[in-house]
C-alpha atoms as a PDB file:
ATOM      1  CA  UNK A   1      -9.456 -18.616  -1.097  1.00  0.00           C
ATOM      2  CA  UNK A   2     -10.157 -17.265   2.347  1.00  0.00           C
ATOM      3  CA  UNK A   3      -7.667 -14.445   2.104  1.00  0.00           C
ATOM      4  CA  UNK A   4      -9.073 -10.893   2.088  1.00  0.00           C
ATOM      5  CA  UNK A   5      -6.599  -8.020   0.745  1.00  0.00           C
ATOM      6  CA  UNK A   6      -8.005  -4.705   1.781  1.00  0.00           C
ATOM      7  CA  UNK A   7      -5.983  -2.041  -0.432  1.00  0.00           C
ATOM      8  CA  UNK A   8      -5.083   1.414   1.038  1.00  0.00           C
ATOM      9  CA  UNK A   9      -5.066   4.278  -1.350  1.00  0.00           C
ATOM     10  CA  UNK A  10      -2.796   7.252  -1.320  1.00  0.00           C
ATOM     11  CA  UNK A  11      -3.119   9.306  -4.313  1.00  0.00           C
ATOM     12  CA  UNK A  12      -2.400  12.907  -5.478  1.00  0.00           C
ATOM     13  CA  UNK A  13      -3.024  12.209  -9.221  1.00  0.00           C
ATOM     14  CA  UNK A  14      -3.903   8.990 -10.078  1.00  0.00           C
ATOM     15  CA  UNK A  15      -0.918   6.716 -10.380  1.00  0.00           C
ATOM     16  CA  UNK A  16      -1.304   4.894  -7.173  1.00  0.00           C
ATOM     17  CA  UNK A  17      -4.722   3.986  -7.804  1.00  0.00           C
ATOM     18  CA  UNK A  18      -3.818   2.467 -11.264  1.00  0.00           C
ATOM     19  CA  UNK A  19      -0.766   0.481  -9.148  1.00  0.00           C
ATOM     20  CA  UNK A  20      -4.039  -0.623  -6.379  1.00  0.00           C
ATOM     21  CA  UNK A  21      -6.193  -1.735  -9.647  1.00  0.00           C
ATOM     22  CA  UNK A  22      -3.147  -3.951 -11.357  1.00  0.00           C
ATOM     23  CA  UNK A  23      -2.569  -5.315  -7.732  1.00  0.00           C
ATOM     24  CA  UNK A  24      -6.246  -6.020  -6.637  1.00  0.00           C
ATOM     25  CA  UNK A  25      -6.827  -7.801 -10.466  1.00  0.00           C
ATOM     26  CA  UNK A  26      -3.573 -10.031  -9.909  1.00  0.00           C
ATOM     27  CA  UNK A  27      -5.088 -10.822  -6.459  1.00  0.00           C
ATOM     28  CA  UNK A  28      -8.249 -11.560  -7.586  1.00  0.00           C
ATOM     29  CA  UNK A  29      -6.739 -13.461 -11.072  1.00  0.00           C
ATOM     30  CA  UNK A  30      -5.913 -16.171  -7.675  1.00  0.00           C
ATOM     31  CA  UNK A  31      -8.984 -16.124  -5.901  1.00  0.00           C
ATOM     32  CA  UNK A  32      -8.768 -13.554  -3.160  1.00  0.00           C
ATOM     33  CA  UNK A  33     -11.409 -11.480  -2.302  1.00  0.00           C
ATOM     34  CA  UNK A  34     -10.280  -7.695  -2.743  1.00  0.00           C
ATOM     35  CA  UNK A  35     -11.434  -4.174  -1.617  1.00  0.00           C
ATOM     36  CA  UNK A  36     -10.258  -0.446  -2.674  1.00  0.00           C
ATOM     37  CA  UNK A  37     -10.192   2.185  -0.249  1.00  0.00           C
ATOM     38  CA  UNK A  38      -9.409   5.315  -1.742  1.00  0.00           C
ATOM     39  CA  UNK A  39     -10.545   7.289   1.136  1.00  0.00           C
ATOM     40  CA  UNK A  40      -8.963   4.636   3.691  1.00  0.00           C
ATOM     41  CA  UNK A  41     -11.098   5.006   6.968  1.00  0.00           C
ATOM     42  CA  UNK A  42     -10.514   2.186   9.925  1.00  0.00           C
ATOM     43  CA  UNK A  43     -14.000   1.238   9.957  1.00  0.00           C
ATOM     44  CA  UNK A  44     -14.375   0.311   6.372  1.00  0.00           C
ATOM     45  CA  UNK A  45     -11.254  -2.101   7.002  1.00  0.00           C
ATOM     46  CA  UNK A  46     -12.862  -5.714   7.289  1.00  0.00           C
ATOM     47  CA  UNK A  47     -11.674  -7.835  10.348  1.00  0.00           C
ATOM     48  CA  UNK A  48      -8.751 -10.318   9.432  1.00  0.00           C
ATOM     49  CA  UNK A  49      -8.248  -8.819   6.101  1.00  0.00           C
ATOM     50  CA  UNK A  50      -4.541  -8.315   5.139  1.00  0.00           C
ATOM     51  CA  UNK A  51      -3.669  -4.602   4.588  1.00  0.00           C
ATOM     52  CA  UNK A  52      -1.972  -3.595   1.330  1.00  0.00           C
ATOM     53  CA  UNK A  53      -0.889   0.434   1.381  1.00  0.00           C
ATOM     54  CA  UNK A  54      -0.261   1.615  -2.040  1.00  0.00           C
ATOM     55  CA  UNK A  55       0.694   5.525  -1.815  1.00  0.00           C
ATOM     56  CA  UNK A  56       2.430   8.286  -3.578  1.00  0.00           C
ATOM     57  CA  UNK A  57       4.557  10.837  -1.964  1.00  0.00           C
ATOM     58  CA  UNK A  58       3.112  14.433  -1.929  1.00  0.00           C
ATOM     59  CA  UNK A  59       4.785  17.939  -1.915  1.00  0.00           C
ATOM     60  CA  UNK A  60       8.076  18.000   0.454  1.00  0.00           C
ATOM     61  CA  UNK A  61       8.214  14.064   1.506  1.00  0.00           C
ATOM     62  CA  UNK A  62       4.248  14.266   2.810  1.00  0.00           C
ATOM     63  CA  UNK A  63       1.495  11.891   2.583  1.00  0.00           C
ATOM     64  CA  UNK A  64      -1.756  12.529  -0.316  1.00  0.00           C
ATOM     65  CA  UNK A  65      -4.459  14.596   1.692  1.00  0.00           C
ATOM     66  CA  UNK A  66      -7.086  11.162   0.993  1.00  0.00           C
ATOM     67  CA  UNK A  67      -4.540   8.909   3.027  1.00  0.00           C
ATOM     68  CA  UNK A  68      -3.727  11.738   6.204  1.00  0.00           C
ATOM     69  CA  UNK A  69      -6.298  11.209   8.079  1.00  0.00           C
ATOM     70  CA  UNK A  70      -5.994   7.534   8.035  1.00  0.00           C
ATOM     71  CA  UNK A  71      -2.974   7.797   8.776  1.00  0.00           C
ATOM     72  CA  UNK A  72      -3.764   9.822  11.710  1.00  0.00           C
ATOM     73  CA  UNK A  73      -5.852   6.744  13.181  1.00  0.00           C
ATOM     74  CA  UNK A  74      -3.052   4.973  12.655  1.00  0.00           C
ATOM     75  CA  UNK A  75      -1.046   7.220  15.390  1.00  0.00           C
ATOM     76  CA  UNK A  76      -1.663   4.916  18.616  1.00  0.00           C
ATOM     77  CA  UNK A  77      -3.514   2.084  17.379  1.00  0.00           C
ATOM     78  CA  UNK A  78      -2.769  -1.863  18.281  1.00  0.00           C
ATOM     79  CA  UNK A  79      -2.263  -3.241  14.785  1.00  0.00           C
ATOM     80  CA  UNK A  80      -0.427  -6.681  16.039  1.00  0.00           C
ATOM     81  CA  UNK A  81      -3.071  -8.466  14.290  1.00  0.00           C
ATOM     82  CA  UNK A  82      -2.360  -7.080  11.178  1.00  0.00           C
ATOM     83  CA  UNK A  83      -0.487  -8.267   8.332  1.00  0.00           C
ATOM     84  CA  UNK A  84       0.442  -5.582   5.227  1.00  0.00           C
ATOM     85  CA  UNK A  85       2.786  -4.853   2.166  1.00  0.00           C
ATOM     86  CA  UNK A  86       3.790  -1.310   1.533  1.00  0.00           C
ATOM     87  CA  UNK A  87       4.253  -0.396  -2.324  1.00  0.00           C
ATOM     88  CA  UNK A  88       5.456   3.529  -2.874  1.00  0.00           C
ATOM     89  CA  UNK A  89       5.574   5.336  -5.898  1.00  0.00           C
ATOM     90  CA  UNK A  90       7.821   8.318  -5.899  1.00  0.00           C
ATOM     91  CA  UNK A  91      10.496  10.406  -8.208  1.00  0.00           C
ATOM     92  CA  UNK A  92      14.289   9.600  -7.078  1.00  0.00           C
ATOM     93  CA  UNK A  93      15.130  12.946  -8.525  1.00  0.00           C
ATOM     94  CA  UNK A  94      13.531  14.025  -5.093  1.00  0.00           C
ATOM     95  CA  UNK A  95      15.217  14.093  -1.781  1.00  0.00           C
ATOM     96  CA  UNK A  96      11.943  12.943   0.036  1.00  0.00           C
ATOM     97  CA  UNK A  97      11.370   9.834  -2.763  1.00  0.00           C
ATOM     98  CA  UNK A  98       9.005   7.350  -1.246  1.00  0.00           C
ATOM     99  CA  UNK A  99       8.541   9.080   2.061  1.00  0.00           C
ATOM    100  CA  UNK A 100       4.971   8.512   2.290  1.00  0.00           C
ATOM    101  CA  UNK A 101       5.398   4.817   1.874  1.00  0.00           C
ATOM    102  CA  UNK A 102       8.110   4.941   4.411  1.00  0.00           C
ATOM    103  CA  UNK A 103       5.766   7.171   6.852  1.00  0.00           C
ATOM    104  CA  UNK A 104       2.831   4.796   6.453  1.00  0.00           C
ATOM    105  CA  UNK A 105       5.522   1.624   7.100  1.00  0.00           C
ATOM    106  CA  UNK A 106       7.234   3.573  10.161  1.00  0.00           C
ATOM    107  CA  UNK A 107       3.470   3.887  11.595  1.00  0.00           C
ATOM    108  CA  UNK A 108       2.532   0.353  10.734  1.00  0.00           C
ATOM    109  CA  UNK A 109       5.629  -1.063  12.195  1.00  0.00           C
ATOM    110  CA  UNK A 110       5.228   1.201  15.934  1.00  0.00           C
ATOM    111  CA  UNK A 111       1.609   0.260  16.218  1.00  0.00           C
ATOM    112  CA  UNK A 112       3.610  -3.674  15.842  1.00  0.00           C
ATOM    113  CA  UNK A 113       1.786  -4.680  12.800  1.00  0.00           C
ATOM    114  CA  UNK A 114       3.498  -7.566  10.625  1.00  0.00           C
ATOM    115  CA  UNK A 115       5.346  -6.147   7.179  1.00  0.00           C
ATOM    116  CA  UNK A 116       4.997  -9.154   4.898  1.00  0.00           C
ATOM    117  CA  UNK A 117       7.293  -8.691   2.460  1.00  0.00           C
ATOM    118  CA  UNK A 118       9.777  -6.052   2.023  1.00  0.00           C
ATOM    119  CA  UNK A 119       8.455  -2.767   0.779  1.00  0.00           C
ATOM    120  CA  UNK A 120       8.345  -1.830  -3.020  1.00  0.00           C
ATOM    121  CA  UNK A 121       9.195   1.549  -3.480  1.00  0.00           C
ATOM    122  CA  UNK A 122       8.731   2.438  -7.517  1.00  0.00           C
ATOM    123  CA  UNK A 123      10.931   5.154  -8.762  1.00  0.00           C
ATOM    124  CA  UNK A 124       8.374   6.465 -11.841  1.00  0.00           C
ATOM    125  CA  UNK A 125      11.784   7.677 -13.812  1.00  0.00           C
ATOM    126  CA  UNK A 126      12.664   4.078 -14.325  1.00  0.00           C
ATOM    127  CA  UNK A 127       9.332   2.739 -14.341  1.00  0.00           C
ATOM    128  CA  UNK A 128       6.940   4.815 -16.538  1.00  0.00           C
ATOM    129  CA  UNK A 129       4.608   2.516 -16.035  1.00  0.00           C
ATOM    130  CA  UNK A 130       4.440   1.608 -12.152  1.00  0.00           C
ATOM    131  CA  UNK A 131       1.801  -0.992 -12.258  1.00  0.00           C
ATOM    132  CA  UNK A 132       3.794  -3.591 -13.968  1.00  0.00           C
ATOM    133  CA  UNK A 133       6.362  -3.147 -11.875  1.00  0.00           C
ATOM    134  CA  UNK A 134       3.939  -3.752  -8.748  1.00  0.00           C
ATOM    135  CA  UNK A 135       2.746  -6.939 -10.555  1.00  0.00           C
ATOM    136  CA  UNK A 136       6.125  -8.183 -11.353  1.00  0.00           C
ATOM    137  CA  UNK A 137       6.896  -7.804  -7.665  1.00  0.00           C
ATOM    138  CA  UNK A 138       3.736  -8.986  -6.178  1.00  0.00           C
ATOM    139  CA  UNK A 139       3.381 -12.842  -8.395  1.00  0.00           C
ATOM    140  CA  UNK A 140       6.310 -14.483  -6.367  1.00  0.00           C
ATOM    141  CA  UNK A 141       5.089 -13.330  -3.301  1.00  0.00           C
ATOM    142  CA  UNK A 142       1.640 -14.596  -4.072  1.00  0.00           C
ATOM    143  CA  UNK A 143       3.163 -17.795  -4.739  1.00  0.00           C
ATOM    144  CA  UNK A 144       4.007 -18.017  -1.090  1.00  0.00           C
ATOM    145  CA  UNK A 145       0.902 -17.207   0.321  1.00  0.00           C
ATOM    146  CA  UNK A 146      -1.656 -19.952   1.474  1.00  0.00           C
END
């Protein structure tokens, strides 16, 4: 397939990486070519590749300190070429559940990129294990693509 899925890692402890692994094998279980960033830079980000942000939510509502400063290139960038999917992991017990997902979306959207599906935010008291639940949510969509 001639899709390319660039995953977008924002992680404080791990969880969000293991979500970007389960994603990136399901993608790649159907062909697509996949890369991790885990220290997300706009110049590692192949041309034409669709974006897939997969972060946590850090301290009060903010985003892991690997995924800030991409997000920070993110401030006044054109992304209307771009195409993503947002998946969050976060605590509901939490006022500021899924807030970085929802920060990285809010800056996706203003710089006019295209949201592809709507966002998955993963609440990790009802899903212990959040990678299946990404997986889960990702198949049908990948049964729409291409």
């Amino acid at each position: 397939m001639d899709r390319h899925f660039t995953l977008l890692v924002g992680s404080v402890l791990g969880a969000s990486e293991y979500v970007a692994d389960a994603i990136a094998e399901a993608l790649r279980a159907r062909g697509y070519k996949v890369t991790i960033l885990t220290q997300p830079d706009m110049d590692d980000i192949e041309a034409d590749s669709t974006w897939f942000i997969c972060t946590s939510t850090h301290g009060a509502g903010d985003l892991p300190d690997n995924i800030q400063s991409f997000a920070a290139q993110l401030e006044n960038e054109d992304l209307s070429d771009v195409e993503y999917f947002v998946v969050g992991l976060g605590d509901s017990s939490y006022d500021t559940y899924c807030h970085g997902a929802i920060a990285m979306e809010t800056l996706m959207n203003k710089g006019g990129a295209k949201l592809m599906a709507d966002p998955l935010h993963i609440d990790v008291l009802h899903h212990p294990i959040p990678e299946d639940r990404a997986v889960e949510w990702l198949e049908p969509i990948l049964d729409t693509l291409d």
